[in-house]
C-alpha atoms as a PDB file:
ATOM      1  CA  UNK A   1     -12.548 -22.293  27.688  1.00  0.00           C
ATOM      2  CA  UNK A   2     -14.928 -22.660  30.835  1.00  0.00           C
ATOM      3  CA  UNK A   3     -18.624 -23.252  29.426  1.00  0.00           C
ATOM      4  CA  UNK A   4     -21.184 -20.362  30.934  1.00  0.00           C
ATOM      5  CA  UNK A   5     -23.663 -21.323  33.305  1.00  0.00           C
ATOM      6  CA  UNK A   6     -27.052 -19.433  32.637  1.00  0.00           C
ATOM      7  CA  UNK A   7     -30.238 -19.476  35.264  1.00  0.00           C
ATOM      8  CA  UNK A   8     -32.327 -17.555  32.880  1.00  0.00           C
ATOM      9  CA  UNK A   9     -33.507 -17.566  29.102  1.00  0.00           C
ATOM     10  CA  UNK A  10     -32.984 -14.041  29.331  1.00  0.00           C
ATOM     11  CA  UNK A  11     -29.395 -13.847  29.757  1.00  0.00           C
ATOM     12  CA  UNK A  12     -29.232 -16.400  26.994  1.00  0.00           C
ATOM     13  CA  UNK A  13     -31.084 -13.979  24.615  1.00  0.00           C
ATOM     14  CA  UNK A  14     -28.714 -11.096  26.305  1.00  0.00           C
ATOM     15  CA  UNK A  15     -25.532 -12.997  25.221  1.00  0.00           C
ATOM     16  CA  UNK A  16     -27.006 -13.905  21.938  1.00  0.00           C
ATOM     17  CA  UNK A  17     -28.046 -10.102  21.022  1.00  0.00           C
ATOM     18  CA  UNK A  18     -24.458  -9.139  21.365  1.00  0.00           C
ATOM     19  CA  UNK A  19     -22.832 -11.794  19.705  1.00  0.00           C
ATOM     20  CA  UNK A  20     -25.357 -10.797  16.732  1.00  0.00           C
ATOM     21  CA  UNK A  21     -24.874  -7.028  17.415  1.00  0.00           C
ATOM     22  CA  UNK A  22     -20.738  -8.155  17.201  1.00  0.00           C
ATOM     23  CA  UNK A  23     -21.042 -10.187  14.134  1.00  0.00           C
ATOM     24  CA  UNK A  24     -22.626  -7.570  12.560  1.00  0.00           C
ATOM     25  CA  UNK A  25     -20.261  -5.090  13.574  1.00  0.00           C
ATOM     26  CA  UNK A  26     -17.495  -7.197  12.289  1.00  0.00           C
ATOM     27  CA  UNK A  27     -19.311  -7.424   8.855  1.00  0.00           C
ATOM     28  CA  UNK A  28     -19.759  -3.780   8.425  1.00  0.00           C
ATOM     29  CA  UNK A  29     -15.675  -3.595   9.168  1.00  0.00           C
ATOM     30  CA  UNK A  30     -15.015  -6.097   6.490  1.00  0.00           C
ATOM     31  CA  UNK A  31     -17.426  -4.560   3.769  1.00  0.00           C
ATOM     32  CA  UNK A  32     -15.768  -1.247   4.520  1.00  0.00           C
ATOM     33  CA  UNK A  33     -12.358  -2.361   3.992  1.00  0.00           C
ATOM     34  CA  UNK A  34     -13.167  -4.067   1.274  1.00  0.00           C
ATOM     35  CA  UNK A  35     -14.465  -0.625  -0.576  1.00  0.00           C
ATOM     36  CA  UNK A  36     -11.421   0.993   0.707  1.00  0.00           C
ATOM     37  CA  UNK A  37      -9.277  -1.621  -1.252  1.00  0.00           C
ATOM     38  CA  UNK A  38     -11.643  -1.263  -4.147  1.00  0.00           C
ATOM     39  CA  UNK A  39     -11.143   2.106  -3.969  1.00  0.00           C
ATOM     40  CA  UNK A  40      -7.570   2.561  -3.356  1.00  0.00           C
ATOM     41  CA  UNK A  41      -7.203  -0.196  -6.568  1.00  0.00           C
ATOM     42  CA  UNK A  42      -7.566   1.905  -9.580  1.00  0.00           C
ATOM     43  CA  UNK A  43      -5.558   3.003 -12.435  1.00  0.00           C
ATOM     44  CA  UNK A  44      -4.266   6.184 -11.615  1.00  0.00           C
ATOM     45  CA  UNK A  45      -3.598   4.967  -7.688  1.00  0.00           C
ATOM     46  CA  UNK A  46      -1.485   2.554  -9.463  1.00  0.00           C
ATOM     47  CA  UNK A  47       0.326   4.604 -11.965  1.00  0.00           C
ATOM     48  CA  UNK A  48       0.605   7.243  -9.051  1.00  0.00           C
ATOM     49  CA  UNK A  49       2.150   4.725  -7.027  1.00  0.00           C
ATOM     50  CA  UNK A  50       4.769   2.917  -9.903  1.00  0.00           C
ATOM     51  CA  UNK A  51       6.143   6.833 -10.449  1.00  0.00           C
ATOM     52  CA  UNK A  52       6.104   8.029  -6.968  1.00  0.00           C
ATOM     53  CA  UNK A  53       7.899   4.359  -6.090  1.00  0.00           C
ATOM     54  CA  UNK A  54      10.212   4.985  -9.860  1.00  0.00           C
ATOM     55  CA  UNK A  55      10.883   9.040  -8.974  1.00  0.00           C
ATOM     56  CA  UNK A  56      12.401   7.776  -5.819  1.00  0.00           C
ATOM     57  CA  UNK A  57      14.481   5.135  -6.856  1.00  0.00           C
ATOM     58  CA  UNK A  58      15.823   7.805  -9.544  1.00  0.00           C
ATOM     59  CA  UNK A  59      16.466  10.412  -7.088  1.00  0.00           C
ATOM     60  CA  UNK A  60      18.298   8.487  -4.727  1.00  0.00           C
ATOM     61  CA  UNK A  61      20.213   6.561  -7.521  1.00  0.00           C
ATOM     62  CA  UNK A  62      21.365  10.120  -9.389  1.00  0.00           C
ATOM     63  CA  UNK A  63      24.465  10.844  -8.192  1.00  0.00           C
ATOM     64  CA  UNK A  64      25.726   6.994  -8.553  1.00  0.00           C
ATOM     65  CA  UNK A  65      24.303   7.300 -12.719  1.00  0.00           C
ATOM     66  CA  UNK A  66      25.953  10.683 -12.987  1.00  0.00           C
ATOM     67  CA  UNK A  67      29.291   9.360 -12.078  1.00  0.00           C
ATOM     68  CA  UNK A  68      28.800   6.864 -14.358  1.00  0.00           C
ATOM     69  CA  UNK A  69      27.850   8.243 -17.511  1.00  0.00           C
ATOM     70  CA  UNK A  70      29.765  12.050 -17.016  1.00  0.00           C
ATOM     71  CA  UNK A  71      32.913  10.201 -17.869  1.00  0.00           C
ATOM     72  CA  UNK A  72      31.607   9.289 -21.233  1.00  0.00           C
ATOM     73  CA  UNK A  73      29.905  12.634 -21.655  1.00  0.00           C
ATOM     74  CA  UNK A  74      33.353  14.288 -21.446  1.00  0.00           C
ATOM     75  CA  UNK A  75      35.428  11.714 -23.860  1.00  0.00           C
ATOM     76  CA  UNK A  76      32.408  12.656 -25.852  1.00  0.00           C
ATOM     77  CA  UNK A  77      32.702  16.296 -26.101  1.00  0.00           C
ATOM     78  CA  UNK A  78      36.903  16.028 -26.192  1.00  0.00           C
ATOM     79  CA  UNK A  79      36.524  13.926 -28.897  1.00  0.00           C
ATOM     80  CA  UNK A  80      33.821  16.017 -30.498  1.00  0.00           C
ATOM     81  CA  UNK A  81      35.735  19.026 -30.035  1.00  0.00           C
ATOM     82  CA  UNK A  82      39.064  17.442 -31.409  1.00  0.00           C
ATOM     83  CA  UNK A  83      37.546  16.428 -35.010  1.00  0.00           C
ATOM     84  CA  UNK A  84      37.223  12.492 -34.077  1.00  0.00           C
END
């Protein structure tokens, strides 16, 4: 990185009042997103999120558990049906 050359104190000041206007700037950014995490972290976000994430895995899983289990179901009834 090539070192700036200034000629007056008042471009020094300049620079300096934007790298504090940028610092700042960059502070406000990190305080907000760190009350948008605080926010977004609470109990019902959470639970909200474990049965959206759960319903999902369910819905897209159904047809593979229904295959599975109607067998069973079936015997069940037969058997039920039959006397055994």
């Amino acid at each position: 990185m090539e070192r700036k050359k200034y000629s007056s104190y008042a471009e020094i000041e300049r620079d300096l009042e934007i790298l504090k206007l940028e610092k700042e700037i960059n502070y406000q950014k990190l305080v907000l997103s760190f009350q948008k995490t605080k926010e977004s972290i609470t109990p019902q976000n959470i639970v909200n999120g474990f049965i959206s994430s759960y319903t999902g895995y369910v819905k897209k899983s159904f047809p593979e558990i229904l295959q599975s289990i109607l067998p069973f179901v079936i015997n069940w009834f037969i058997n039920k049906k039959r006397g055994h």
